[in-house]
Protein backbone atom coordinates (compact mmCIF):
# COMPACT_ATOMS: atom_id res chain seq x y z
CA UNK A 1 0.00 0.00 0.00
CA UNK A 2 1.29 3.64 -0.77
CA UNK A 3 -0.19 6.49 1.47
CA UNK A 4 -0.61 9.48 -0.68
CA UNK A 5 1.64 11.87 1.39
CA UNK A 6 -0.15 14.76 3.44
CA UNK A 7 -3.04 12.68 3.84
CA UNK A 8 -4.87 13.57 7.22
CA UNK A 9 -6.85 11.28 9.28
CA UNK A 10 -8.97 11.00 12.48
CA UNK A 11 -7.85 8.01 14.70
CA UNK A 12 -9.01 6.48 17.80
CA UNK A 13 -5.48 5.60 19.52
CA UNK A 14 -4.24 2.66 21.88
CA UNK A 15 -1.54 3.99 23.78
CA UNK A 16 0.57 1.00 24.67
CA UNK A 17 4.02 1.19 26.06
CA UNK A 18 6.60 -1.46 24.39
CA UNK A 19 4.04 -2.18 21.62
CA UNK A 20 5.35 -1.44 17.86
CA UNK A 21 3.51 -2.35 15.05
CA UNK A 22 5.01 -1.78 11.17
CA UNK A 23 3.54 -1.46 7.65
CA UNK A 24 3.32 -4.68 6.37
CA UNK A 25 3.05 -6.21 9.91
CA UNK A 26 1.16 -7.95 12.32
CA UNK A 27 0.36 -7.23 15.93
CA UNK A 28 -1.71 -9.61 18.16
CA UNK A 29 -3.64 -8.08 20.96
CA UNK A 30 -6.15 -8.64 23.89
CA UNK A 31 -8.71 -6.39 24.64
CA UNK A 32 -10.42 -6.54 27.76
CA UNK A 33 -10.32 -2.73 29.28
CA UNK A 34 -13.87 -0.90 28.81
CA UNK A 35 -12.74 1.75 26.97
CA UNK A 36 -10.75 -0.32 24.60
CA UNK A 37 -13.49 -2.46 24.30
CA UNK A 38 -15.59 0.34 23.17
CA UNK A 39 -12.84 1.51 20.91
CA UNK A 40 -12.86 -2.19 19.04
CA UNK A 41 -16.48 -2.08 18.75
CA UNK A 42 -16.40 1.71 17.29
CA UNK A 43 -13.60 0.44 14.46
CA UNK A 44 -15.77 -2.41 13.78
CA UNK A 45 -18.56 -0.22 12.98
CA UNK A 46 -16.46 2.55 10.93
CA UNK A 47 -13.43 1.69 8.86
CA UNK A 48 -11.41 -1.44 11.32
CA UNK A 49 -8.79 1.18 12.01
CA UNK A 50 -6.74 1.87 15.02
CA UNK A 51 -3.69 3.76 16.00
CA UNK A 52 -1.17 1.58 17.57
CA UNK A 53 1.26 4.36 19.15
CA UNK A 54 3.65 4.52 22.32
CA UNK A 55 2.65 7.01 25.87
CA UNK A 56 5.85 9.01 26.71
CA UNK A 57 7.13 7.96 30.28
CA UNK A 58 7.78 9.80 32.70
CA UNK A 59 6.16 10.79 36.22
CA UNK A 60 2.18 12.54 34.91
CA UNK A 61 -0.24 14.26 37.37
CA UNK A 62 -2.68 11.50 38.42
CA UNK A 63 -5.85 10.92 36.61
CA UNK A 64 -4.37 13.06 33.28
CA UNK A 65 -3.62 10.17 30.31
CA UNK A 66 -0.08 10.62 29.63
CA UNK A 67 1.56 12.56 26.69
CA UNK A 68 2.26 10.57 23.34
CA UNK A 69 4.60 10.28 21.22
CA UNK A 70 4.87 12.05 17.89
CA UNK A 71 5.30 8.79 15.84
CA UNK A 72 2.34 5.79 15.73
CA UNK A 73 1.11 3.05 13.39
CA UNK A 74 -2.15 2.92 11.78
CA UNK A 75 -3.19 -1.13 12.08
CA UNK A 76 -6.71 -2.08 10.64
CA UNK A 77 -8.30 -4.84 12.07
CA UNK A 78 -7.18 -8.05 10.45
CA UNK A 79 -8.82 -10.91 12.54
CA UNK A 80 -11.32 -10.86 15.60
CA UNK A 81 -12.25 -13.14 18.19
CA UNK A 82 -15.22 -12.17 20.14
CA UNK A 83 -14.88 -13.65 24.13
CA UNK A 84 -16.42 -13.94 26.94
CA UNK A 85 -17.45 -10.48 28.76
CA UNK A 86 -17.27 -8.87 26.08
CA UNK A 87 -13.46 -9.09 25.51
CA UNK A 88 -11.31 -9.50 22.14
CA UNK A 89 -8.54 -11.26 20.66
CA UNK A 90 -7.63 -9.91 17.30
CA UNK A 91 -4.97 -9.25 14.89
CA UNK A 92 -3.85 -5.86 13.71
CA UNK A 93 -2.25 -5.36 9.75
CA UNK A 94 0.12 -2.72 9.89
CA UNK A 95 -0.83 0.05 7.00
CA UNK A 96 1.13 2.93 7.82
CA UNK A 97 3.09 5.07 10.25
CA UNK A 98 1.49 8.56 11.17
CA UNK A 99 2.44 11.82 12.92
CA UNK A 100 0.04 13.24 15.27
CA UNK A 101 -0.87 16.82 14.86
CA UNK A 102 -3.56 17.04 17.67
CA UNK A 103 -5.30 15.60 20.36
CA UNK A 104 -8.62 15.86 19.79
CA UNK A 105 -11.50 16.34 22.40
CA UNK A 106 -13.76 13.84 22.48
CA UNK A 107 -16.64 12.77 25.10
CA UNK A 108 -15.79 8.75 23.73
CA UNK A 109 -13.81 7.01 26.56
CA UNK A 110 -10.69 6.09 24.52
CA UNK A 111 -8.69 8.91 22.83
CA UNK A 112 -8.54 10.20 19.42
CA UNK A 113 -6.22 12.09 17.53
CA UNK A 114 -5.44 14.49 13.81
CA UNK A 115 -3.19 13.19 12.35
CA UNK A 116 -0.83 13.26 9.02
CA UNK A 117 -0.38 9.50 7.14
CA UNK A 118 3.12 9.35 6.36
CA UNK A 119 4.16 8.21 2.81
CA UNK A 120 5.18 4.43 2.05
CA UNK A 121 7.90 5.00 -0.41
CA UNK A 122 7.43 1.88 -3.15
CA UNK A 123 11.01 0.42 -2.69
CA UNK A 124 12.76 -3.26 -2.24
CA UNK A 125 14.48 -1.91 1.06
CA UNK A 126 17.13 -4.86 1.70
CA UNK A 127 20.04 -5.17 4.24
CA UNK A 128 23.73 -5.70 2.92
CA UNK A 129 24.92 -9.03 3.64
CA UNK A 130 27.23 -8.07 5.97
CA UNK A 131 24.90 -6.49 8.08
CA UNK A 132 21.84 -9.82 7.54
CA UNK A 133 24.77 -11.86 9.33
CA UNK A 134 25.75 -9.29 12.28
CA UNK A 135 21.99 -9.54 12.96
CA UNK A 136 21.66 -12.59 12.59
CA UNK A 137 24.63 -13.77 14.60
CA UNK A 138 23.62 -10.45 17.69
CA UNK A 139 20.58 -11.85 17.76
CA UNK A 140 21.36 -15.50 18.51
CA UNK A 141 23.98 -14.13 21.10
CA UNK A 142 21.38 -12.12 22.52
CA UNK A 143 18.29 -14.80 22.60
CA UNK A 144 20.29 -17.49 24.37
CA UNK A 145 21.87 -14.71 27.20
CA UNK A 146 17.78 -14.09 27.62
CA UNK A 147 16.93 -17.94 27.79
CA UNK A 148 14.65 -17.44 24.34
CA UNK A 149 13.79 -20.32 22.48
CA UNK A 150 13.67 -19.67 18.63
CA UNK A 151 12.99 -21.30 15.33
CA UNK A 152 16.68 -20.58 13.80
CA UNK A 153 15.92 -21.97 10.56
CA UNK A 154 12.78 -20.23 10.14
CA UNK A 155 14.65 -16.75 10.64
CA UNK A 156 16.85 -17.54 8.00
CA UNK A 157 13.80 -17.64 5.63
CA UNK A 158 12.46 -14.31 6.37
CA UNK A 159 13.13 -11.67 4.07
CA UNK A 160 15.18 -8.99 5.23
CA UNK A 161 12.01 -6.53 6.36
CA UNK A 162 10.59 -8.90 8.46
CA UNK A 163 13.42 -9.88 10.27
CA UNK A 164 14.07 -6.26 11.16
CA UNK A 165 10.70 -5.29 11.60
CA UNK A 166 9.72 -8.73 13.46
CA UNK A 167 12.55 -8.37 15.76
CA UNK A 168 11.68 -4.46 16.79
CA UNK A 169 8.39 -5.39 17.67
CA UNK A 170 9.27 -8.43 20.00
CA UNK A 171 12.74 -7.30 21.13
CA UNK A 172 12.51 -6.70 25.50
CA UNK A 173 13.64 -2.74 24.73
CA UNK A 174 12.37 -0.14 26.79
CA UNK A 175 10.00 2.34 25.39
CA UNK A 176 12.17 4.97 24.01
CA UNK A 177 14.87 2.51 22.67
CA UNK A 178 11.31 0.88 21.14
CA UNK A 179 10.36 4.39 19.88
CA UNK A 180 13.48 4.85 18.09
CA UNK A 181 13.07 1.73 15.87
CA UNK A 182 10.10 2.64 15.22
CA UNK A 183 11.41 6.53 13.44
CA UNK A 184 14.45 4.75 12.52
CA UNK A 185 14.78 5.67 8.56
CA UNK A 186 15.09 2.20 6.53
CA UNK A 187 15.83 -0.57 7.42
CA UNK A 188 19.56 -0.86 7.43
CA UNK A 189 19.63 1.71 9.97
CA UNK A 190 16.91 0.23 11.93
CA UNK A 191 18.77 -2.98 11.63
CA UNK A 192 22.47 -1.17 13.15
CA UNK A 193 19.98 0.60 15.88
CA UNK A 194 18.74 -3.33 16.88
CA UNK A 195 22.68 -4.80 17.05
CA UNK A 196 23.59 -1.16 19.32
CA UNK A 197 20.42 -1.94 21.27
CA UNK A 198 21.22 -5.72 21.86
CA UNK A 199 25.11 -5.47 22.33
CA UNK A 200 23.85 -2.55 25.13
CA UNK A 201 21.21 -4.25 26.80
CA UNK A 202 23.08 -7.86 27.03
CA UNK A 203 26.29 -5.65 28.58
CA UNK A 204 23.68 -4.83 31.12
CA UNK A 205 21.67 -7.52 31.93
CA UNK A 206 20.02 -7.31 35.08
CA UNK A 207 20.81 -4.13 36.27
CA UNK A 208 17.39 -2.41 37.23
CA UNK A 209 18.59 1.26 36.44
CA UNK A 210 19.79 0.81 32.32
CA UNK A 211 17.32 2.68 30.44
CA UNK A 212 17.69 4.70 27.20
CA UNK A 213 14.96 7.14 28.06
């Protein structure tokens, strides 16, 4: 899909720390909170679109919803599973990332925001080999310091964007080292920004206090 650049939209938004999704991408969620229940049901009814995008951290006022980033992704609604009490399993499809111009007030109980679809360029965006096998070999290193269990040969198969992309959504980052994948321009840089991040956090393993925010 290409996103005719400039192209404004209003979103309903689910502000979820550590939670990336890309263009081209999936994202598997649960739904269960009220107003994100009545957010699902409000996409189902309109155009199956939500704003996947990151709150800022940092210490808030109590009872005011936390700043956002500037960065999101729009994800329409791929697959649903209705559940009991009214919950929701479903799948979100990437489409494309956005910029948010402006919070908007609303009386609905999730939020909603203006904001400007970035542009998908049409391009093969590929890695160089030598930087496929630093990922590949940081991210072996870096799954069996963590104790992860992966399907080796199956990672081999991806193509370059979905290794990159697939690892920035699942990789244990913190929110603004998450954030920064997500803005990261292509992905060969995203792809240098995932061996810095893993070399860093491995170093640090288990110390409470390394953050990148």
């Amino acid at each position: 899909m290409i996103t005719p650049p400039n192209s404004m939209a209003r979103l309903s938004v689910f502000p979820l720390p550590g939670a990336l999704l890309f263009p081209g991408m999936h994202l598997p969620l649960h739904i269960f909170e009220p107003r994100y229940r009545a957010m699902m049901s409000d996409a189902m009814a309109r155009d199956r679109r939500i704003g996947m995008i990151q709150p800022r951290p940092g210490a808030y006022a109590p009872n005011e919803p936390p700043p956002l980033f500037d960065i999101g992704c729009v994800g329409k609604i791929a697959e649903f599973e209705a559940l009991e009490e009214g919950r929701y399993n479903l799948i979100l499809e990437g489409l494309s990332l956005f910029r948010v111009m402006r919070e908007l007030d609303v009386t609905t109980a999730f939020r909603q925001v203006e904001a400007e679809l970035l542009p998908i360029m049409a391009e093969n965006d590929t890695l160089s080999l030598s930087r496929r096998s630093s990922l590949e070999m940081e991210s072996r290193r870096f799954a069996d310091a963590q104790g992860y269990a992966v399907d080796w040969e199956a990672v081999t198969r991806l193509d370059d964007e979905a290794l990159v992309n697939g690892i920035a959504q699942i990789a244990p980052f913190d929110v603004a080292a998450k954030q920064a994948l997500l803005e990261a321009e292509g992905i060969e840089d995203r792809a240098e920004l995932i061996i810095q991040l893993m070399q860093f956090f491995g170093r640090h393993d288990g110390e409470e206090s390394v953050t990148l925010q």
